[in-house]
C-alpha atoms as a PDB file:
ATOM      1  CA  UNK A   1       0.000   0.000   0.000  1.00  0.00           C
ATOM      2  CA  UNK A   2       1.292   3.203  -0.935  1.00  0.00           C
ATOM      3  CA  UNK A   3       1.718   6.129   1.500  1.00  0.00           C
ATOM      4  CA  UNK A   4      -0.742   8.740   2.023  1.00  0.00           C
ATOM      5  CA  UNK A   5      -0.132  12.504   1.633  1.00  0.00           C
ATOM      6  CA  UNK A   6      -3.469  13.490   2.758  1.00  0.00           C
ATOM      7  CA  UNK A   7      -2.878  14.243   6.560  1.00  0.00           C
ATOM      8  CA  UNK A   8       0.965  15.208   8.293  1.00  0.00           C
ATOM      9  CA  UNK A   9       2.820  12.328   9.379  1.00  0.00           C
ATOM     10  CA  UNK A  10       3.502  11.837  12.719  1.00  0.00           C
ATOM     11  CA  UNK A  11       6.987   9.869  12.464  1.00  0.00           C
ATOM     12  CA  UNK A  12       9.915  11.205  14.507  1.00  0.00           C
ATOM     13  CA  UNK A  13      13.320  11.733  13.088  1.00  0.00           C
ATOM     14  CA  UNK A  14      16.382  11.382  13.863  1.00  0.00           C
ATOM     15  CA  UNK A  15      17.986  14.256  15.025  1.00  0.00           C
ATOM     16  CA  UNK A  16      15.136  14.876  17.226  1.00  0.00           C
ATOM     17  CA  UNK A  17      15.627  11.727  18.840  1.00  0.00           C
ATOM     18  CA  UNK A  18      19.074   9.988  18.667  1.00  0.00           C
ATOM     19  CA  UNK A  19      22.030  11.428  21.145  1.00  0.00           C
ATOM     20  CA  UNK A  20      25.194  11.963  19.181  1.00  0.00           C
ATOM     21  CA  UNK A  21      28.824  13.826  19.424  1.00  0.00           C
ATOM     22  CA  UNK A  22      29.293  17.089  17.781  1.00  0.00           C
ATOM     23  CA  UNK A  23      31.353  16.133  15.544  1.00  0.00           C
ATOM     24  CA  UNK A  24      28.628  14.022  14.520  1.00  0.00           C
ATOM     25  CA  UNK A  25      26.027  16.779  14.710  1.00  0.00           C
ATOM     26  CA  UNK A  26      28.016  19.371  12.971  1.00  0.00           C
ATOM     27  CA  UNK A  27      28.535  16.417  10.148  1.00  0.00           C
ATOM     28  CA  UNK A  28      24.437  16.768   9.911  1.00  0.00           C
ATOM     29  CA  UNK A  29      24.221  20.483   9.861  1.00  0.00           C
ATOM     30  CA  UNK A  30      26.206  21.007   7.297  1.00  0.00           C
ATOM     31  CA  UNK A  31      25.522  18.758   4.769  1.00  0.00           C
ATOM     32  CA  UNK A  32      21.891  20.402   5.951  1.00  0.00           C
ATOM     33  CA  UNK A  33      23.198  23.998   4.695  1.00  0.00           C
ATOM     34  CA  UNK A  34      24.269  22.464   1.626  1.00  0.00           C
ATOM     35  CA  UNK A  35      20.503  20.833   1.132  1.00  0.00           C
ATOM     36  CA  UNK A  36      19.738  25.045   1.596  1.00  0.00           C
ATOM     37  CA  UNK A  37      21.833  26.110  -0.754  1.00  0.00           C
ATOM     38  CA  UNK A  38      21.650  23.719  -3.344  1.00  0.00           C
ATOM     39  CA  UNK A  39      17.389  23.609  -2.944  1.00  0.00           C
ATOM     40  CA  UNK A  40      17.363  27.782  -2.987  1.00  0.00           C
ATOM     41  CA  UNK A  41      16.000  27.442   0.568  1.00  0.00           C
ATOM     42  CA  UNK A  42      16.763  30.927   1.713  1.00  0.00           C
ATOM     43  CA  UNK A  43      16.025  32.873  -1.353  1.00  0.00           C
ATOM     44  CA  UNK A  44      11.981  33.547  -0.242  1.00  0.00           C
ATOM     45  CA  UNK A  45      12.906  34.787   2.786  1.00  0.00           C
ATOM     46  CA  UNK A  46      15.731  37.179   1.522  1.00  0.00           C
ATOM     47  CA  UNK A  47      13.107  38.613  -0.827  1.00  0.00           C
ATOM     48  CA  UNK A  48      10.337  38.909   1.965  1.00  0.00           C
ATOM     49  CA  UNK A  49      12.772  40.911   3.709  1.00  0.00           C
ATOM     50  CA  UNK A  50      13.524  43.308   0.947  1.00  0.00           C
ATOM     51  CA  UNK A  51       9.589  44.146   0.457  1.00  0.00           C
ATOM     52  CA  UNK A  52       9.463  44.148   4.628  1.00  0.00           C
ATOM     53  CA  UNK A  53      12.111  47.189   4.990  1.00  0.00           C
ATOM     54  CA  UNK A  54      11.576  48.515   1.436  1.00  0.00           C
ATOM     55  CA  UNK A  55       9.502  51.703   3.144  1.00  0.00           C
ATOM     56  CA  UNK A  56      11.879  52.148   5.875  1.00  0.00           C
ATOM     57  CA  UNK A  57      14.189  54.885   6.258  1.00  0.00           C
ATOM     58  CA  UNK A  58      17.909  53.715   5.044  1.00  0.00           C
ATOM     59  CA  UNK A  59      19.406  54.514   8.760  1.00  0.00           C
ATOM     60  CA  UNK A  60      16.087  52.857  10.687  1.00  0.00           C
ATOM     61  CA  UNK A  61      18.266  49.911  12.431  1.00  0.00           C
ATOM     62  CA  UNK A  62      16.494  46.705  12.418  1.00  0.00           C
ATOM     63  CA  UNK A  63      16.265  43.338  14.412  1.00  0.00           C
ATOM     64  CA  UNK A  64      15.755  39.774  13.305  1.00  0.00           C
ATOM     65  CA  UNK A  65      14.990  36.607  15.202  1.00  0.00           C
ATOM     66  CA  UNK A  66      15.990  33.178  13.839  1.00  0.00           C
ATOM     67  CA  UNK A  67      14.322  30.342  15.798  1.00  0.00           C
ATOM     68  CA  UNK A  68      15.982  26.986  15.208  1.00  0.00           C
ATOM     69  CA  UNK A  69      18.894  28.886  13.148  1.00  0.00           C
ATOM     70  CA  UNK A  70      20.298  25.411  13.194  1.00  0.00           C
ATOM     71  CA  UNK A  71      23.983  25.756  11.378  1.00  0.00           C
ATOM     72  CA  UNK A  72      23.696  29.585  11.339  1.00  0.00           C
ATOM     73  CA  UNK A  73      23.575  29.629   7.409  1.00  0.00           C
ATOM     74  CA  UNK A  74      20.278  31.784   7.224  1.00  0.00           C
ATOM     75  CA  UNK A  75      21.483  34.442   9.439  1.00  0.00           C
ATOM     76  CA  UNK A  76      24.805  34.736   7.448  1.00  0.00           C
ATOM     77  CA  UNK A  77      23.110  34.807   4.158  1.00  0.00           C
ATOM     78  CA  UNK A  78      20.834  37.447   6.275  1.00  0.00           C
ATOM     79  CA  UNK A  79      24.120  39.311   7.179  1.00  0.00           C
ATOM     80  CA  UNK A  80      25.712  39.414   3.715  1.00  0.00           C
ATOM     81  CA  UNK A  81      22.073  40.831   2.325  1.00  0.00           C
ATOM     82  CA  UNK A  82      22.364  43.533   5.320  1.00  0.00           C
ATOM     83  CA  UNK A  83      25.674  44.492   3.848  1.00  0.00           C
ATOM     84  CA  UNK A  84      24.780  44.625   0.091  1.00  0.00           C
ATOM     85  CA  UNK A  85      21.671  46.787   0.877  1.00  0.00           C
ATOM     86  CA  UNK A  86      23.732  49.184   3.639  1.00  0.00           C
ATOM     87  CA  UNK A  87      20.979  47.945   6.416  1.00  0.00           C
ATOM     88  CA  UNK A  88      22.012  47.972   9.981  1.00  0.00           C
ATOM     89  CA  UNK A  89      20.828  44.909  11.128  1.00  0.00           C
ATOM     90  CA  UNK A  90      21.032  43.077  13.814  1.00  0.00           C
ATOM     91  CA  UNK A  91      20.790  39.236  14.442  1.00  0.00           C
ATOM     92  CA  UNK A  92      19.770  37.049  17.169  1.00  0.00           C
ATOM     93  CA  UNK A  93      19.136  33.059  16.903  1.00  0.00           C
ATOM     94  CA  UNK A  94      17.471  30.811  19.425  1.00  0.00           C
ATOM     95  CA  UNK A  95      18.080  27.125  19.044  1.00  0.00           C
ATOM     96  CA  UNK A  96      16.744  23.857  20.942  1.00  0.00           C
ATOM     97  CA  UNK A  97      20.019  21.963  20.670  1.00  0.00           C
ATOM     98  CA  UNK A  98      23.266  23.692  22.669  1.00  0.00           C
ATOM     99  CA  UNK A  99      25.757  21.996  20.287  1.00  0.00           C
ATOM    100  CA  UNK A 100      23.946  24.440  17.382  1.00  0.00           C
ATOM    101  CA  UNK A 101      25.935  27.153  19.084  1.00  0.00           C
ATOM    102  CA  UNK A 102      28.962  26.279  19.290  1.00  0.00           C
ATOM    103  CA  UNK A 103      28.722  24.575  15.683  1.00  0.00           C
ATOM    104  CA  UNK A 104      26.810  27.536  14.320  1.00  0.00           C
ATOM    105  CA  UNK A 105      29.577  30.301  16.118  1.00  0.00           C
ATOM    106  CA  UNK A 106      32.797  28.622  14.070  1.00  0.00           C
ATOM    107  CA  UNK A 107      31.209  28.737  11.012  1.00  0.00           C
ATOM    108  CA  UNK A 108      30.443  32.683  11.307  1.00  0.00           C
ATOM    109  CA  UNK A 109      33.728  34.834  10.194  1.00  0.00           C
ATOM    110  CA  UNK A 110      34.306  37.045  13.254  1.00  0.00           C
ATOM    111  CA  UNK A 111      32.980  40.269  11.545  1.00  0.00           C
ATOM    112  CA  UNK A 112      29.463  38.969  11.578  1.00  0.00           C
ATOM    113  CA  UNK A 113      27.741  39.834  14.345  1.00  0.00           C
ATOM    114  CA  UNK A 114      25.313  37.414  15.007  1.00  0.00           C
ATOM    115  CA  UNK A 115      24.181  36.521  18.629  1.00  0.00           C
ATOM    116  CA  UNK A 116      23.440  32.868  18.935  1.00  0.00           C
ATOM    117  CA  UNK A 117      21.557  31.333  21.993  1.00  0.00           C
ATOM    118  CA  UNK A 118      20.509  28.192  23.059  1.00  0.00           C
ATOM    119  CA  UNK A 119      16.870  27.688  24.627  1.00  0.00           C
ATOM    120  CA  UNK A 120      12.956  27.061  24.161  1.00  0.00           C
ATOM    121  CA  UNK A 121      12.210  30.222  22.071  1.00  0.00           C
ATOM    122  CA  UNK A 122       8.379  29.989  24.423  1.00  0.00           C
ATOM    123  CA  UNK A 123      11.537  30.993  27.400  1.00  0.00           C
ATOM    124  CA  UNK A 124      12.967  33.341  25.739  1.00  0.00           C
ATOM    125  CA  UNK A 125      11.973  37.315  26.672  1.00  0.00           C
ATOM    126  CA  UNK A 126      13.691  39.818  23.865  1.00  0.00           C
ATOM    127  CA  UNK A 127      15.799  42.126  25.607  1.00  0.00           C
ATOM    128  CA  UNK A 128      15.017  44.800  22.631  1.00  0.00           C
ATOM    129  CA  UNK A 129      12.507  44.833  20.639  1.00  0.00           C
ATOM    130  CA  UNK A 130      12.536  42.412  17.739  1.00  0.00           C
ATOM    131  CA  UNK A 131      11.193  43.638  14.260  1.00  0.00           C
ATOM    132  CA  UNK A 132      11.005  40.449  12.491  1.00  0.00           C
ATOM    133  CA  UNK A 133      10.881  36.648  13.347  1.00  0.00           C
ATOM    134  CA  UNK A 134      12.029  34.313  11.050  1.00  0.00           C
ATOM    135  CA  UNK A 135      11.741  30.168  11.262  1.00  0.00           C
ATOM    136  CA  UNK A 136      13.360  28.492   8.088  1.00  0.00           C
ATOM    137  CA  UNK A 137      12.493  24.464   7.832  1.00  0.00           C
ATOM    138  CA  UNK A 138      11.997  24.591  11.861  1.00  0.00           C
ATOM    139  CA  UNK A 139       7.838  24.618  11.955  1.00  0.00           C
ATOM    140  CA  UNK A 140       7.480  20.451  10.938  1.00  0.00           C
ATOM    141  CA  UNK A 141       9.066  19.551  13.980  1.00  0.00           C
ATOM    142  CA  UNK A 142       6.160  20.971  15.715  1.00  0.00           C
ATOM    143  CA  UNK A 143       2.375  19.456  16.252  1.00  0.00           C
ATOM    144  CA  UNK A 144       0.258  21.809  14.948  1.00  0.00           C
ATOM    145  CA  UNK A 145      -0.964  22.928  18.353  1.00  0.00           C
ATOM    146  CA  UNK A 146       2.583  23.743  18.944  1.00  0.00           C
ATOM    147  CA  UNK A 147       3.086  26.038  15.864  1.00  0.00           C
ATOM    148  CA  UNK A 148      -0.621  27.394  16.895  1.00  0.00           C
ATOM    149  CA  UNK A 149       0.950  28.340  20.020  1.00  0.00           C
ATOM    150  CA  UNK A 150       4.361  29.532  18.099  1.00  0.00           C
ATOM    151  CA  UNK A 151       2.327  31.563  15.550  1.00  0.00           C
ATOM    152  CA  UNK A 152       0.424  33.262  18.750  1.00  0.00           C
ATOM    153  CA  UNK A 153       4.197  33.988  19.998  1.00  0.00           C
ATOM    154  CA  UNK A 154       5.455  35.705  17.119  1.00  0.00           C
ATOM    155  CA  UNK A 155       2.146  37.645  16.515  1.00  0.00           C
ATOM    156  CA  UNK A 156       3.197  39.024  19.993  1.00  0.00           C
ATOM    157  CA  UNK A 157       6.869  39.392  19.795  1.00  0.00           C
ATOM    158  CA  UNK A 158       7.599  40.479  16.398  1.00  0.00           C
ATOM    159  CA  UNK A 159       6.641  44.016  16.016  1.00  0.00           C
ATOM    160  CA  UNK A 160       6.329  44.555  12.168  1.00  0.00           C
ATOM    161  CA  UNK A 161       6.277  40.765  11.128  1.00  0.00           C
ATOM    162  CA  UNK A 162       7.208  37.345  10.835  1.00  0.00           C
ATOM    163  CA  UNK A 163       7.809  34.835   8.181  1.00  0.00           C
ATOM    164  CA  UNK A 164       7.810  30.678   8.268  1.00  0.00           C
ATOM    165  CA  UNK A 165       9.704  29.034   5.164  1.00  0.00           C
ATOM    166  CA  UNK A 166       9.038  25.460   5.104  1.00  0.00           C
ATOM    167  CA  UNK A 167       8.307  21.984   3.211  1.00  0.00           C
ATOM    168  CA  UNK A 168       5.475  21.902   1.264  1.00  0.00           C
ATOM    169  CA  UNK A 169       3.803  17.678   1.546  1.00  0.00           C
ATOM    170  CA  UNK A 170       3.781  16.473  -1.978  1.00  0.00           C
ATOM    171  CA  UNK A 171       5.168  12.820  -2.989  1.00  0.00           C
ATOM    172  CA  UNK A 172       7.313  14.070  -5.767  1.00  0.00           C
ATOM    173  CA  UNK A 173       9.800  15.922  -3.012  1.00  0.00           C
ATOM    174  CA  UNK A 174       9.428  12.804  -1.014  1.00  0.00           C
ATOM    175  CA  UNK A 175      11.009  10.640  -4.135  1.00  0.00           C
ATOM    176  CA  UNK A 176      12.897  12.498  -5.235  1.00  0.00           C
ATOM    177  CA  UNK A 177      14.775  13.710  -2.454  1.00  0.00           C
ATOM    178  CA  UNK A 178      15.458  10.230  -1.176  1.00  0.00           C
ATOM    179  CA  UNK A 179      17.497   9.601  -4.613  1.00  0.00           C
ATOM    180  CA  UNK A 180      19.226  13.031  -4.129  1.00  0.00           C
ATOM    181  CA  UNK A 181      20.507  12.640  -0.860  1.00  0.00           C
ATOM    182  CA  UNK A 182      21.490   9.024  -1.634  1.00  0.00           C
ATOM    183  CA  UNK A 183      23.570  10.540  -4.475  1.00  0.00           C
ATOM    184  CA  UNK A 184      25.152  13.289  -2.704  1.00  0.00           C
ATOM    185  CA  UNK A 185      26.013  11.006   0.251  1.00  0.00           C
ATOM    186  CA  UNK A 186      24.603  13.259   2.807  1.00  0.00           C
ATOM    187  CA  UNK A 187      24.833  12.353   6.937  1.00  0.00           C
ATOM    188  CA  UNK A 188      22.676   9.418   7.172  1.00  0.00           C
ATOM    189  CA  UNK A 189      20.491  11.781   9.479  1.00  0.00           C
ATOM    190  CA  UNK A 190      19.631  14.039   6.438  1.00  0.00           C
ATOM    191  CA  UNK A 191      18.644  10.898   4.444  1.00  0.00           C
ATOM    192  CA  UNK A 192      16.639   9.225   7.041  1.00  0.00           C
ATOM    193  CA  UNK A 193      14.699  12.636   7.703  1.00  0.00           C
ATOM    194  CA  UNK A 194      14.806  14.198   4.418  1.00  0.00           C
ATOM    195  CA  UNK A 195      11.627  12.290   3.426  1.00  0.00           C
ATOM    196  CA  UNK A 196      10.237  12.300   6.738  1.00  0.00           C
ATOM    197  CA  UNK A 197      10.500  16.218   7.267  1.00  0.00           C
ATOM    198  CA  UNK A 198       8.360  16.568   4.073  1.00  0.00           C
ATOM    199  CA  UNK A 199       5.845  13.769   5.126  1.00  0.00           C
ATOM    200  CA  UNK A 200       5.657  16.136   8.466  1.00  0.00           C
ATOM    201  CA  UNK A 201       5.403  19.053   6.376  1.00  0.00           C
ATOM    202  CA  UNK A 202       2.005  20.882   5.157  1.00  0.00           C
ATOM    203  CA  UNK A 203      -0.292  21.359   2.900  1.00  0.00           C
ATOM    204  CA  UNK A 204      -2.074  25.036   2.254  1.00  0.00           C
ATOM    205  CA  UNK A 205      -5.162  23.685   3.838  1.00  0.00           C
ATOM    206  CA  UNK A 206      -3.309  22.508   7.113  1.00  0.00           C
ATOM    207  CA  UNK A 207      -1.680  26.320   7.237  1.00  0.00           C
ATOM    208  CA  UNK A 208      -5.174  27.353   7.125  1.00  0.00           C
ATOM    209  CA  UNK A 209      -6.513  25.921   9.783  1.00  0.00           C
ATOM    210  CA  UNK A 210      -3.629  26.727  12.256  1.00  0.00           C
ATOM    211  CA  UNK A 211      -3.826  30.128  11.250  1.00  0.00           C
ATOM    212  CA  UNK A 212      -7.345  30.212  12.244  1.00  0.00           C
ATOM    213  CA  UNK A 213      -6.739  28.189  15.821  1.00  0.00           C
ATOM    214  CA  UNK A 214      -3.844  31.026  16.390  1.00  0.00           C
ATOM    215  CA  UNK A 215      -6.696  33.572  16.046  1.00  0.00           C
ATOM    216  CA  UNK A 216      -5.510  35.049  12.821  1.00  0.00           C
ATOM    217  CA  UNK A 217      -8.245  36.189  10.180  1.00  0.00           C
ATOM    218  CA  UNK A 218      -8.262  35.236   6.961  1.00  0.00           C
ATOM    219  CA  UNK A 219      -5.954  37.252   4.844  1.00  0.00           C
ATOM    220  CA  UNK A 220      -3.977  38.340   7.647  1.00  0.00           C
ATOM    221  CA  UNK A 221      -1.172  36.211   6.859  1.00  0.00           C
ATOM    222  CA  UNK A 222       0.062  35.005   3.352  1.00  0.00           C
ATOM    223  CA  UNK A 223       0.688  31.658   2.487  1.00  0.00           C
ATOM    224  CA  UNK A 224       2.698  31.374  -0.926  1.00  0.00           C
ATOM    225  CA  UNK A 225       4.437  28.426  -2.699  1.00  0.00           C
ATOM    226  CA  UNK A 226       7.987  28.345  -3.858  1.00  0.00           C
ATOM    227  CA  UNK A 227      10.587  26.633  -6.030  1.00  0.00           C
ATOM    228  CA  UNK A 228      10.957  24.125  -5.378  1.00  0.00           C
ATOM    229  CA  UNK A 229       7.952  22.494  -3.234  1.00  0.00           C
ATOM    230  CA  UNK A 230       8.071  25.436  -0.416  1.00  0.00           C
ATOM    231  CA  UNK A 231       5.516  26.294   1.340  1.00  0.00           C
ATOM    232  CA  UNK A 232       5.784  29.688   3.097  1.00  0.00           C
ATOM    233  CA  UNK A 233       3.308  32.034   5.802  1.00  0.00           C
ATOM    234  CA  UNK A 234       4.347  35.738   6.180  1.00  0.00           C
ATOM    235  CA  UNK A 235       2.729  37.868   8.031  1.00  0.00           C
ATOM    236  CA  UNK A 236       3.346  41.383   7.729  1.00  0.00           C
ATOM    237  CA  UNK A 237       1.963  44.582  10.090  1.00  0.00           C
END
């Protein structure tokens, strides 16, 4: 019998489950980056945050918040874009696992300033003010009364928006990453939960739905589709 797409799965994976070193772990994370690159993971968000601070005023300092930042490639992509568009910018990212600091911290060249933390984001009370809140392929590891109560969270935290990039459920992904990552030779972690992270991932009518359980109306947040098989929710205010 062939699997269903209809509903998320509930399988775990493995790096949310399995204890290893960090050598290990940093192994995972970065053939994860290279999944990023090579899969134009960050490009929605980079745009999303041109047409966020596109009305600002060119000195108007800004502050962005990367939960589950992972290897730290996002928020050094987000750094180099700060540079190109001569946007002060400053970067925060909270992360579940401690060893994604110290991975994510000696892969960032010393003249990016990035803060990275470790901690339940639900813990975590801004010290400033945060403008945006960003989550890149973080969201499936959530139930979806989690990322109700996550959505709630950055509806309250972020003051002019927040964006989720993540998987969009769909069996050709599912295939066809599972030949991919047996090609590239990828940690055996990114193979294992390649497929499953998209068999966790959504649909537009799941986003829906949790949008509506966080309390947001309809239209208040956008939910757009990317190349290839993304599925993103913005929200801006």
């Amino acid at each position: 019998m062939g699997r269903s797409f209809a509903e998320r799965s509930h399988e775990t994976e493995l790096m949310d489950t399995e204890a290893v070193g960090l050598d290990d772990y940093r192994a995972c994370l970065k053939d994860l980056a290279s999944v990023n690159a090579l899969t134009l993971t960050h490009v929605p968000i980079l745009k999303w945050l041109d047409r966020a601070t596109r009305n600002l005023a060119p000195n108007e300092r800004v502050t962005v918040l990367d939960v589950g930042y992972g290897y730290g490639d996002l928020l050094r992509k987000i750094h180099a874009w700060s540079r190109r568009k001569a946007r002060a910018v400053d970067l925060v990212g909270v992360d579940l696992n401690p060893m994604s600091e110290q991975i994510a911290r000696a892969a960032t060249p010393p003249d990016a300033p990035i803060e990275y933390r470790t901690g339940n984001v639900f813990d975590y009370n801004p010290e400033r003010p945060i403008d945006f809140v960003i989550s890149s392929q973080t969201t499936h590891h959530m139930s979806n009364e989690e990322l109700t109560t996550f959505i709630r969270w950055m509806e309250k935290v972020a003051a002019r928006g927040w964006y989720i990039a993540d998987l969009h459920r769909h069996p050709v992904p599912f295939h066809a990453f599972g030949v991919l990552a047996r090609a590239a030779r990828w940690h055996r972690f990114v193979r294992h939960d390649g497929p499953v992270s998209i068999a966790r991932s959504f649909r537009k009518q799941d986003w829906e739905k949790i949008l509506s359980a966080a309390g947001l109306e309809h239209g208040t947040a956008e939910i757009r589709w990317h190349i290839p098989f993304r599925l993103c929710v913005s929200r801006l205010k």
